[in-house]
N, C-alpha and C. Protein backbone atom coordinates (compact mmCIF):
# COMPACT_ATOMS: atom_id res chain seq x y z
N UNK A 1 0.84 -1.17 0.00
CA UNK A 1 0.00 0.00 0.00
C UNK A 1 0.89 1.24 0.00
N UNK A 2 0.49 2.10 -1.23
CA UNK A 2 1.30 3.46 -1.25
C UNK A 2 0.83 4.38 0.13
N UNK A 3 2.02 5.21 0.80
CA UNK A 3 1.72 6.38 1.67
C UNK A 3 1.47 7.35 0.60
N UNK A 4 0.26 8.22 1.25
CA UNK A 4 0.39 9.72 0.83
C UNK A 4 1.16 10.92 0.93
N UNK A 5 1.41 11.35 0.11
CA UNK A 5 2.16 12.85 0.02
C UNK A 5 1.73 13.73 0.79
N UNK A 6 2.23 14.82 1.37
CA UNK A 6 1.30 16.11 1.77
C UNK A 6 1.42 16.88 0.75
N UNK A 7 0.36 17.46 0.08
CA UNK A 7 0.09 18.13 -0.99
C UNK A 7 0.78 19.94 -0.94
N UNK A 8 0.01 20.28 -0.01
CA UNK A 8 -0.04 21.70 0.66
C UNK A 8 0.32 22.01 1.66
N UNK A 9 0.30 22.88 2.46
CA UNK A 9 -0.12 23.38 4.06
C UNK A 9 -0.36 24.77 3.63
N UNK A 10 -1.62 24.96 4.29
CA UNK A 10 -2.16 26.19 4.42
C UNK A 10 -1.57 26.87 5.73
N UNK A 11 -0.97 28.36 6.15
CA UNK A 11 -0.79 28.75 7.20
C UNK A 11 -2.48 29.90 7.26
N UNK A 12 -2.29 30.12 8.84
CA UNK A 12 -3.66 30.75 8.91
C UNK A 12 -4.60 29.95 9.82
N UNK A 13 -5.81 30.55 10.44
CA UNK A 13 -6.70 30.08 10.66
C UNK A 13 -7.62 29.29 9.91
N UNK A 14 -8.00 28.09 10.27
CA UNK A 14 -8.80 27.37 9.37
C UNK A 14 -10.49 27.57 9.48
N UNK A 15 -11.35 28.17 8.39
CA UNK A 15 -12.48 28.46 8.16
C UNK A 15 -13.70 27.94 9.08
N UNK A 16 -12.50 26.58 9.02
CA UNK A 16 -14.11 25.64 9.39
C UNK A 16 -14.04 25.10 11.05
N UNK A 17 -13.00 25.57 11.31
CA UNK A 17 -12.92 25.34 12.99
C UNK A 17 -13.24 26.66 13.85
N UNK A 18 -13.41 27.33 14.79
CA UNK A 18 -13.81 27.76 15.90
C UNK A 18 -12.84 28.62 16.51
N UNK A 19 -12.84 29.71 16.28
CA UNK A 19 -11.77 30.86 16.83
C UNK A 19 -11.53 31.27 18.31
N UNK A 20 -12.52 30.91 18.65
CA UNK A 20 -13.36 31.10 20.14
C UNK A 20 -12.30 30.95 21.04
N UNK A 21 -11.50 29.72 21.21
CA UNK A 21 -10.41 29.69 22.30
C UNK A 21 -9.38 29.93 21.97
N UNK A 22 -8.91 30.76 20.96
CA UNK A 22 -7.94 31.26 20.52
C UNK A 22 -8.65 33.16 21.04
N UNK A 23 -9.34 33.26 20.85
CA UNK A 23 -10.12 34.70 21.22
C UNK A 23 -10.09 34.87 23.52
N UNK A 24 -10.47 33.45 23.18
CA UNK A 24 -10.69 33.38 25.16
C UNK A 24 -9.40 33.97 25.64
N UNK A 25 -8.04 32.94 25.21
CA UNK A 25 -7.08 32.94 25.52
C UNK A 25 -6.10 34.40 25.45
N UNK A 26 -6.36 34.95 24.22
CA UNK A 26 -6.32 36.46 24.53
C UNK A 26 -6.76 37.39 25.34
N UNK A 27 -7.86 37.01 25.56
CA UNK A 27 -8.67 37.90 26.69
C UNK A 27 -8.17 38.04 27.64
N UNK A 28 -8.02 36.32 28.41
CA UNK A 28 -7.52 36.13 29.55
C UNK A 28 -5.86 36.55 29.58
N UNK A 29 -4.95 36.44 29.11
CA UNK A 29 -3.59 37.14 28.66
C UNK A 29 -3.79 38.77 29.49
N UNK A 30 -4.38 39.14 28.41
CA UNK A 30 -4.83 40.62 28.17
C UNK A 30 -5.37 40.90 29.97
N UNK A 31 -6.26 40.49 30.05
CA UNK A 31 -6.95 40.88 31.42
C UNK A 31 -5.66 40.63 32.55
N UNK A 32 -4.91 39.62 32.50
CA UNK A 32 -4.23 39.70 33.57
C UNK A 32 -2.88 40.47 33.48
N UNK A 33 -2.54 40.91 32.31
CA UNK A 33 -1.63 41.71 32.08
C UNK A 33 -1.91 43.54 32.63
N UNK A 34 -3.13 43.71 32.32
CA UNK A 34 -3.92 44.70 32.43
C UNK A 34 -4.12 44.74 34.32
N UNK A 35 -4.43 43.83 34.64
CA UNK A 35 -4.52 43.70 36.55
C UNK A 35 -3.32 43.76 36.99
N UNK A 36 -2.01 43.35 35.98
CA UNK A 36 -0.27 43.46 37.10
C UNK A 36 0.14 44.84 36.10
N UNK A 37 -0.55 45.71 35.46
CA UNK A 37 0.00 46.90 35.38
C UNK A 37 -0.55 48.13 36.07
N UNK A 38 -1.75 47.49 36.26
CA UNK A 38 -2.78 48.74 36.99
C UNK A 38 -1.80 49.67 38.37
N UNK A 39 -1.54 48.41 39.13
CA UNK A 39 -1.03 49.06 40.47
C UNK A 39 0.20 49.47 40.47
N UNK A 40 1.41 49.24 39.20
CA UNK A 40 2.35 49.80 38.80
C UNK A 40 2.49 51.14 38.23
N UNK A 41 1.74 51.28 37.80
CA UNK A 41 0.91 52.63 37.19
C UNK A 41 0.69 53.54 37.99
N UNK A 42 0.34 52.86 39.07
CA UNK A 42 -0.94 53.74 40.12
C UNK A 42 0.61 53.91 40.97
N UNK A 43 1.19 53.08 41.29
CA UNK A 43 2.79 53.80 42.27
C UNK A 43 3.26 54.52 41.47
N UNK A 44 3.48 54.52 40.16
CA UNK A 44 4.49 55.57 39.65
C UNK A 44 3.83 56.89 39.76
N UNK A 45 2.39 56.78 39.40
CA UNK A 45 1.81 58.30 39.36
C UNK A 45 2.18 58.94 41.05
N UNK A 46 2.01 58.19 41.90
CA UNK A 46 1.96 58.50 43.73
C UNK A 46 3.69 59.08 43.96
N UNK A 47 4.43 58.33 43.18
CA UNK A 47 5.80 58.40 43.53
C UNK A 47 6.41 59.64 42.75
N UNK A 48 5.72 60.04 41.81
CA UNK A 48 5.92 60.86 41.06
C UNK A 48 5.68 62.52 41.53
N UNK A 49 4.44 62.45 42.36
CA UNK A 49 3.52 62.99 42.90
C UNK A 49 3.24 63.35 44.46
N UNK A 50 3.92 64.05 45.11
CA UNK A 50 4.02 63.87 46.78
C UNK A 50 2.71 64.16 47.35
N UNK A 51 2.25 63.52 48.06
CA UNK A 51 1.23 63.57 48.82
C UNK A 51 1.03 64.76 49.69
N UNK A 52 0.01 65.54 49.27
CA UNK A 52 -0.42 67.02 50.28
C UNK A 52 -1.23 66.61 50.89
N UNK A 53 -1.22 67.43 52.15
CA UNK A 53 -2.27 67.07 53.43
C UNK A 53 -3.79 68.07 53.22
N UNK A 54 -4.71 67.22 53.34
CA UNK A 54 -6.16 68.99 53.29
C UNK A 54 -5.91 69.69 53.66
N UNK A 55 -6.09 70.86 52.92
CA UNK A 55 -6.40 72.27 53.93
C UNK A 55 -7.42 72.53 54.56
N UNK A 56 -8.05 72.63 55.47
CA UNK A 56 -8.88 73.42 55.54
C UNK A 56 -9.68 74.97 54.84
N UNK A 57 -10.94 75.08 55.09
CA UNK A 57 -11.14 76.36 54.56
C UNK A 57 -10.81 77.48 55.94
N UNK A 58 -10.71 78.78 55.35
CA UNK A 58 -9.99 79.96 56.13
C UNK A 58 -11.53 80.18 57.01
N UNK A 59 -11.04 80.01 58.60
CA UNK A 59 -12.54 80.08 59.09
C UNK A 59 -12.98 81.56 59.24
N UNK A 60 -13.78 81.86 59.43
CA UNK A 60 -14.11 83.70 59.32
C UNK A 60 -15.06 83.83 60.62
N UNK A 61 -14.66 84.86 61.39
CA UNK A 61 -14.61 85.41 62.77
C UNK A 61 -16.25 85.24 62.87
N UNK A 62 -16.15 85.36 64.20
CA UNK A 62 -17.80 84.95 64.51
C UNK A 62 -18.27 86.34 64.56
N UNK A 63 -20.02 86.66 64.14
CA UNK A 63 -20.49 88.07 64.19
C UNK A 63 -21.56 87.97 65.00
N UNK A 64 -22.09 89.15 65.59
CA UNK A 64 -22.90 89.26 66.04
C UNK A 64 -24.34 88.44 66.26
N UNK A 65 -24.81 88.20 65.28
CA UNK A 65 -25.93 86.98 64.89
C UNK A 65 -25.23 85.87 64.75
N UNK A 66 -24.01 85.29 64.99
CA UNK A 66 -24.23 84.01 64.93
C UNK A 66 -23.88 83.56 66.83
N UNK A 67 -24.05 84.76 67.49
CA UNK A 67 -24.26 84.76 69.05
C UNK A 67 -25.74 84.37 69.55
């Protein structure tokens, strides 16, 4: 019995199969890449940035009517 040749190879996604967990798998990549940069982000802006304390507003002297 003769073996077969391989004729071709197509590179690419194939038409007739299901992209879906190739799409999931990005997502999930993406999302957790996106959650370990968030708080890196968020220190550089803080570190960048020195922390001021509230002011208060300027209080104004008590008058007559509010005796």
């Amino acid at each position: 019995m003769a073996r077969g040749r391989i004729l071709a190879t197509k590179w690419g996604m194939n038409p007739n199969s299901s992209s879906l967990g190739v799409d999931v798998t990005f997502l999930l990549f993406g999302a957790t890449a996106l959650a370990m940069a968030t708080p890196i982000v968020g220190a550089l802006l803080r570190w960048r940035k020195p922390a001021t304390p509230p002011t208060s507003p300027p209080v104004s002297p008590p008058t007559a009517k509010d005796a």
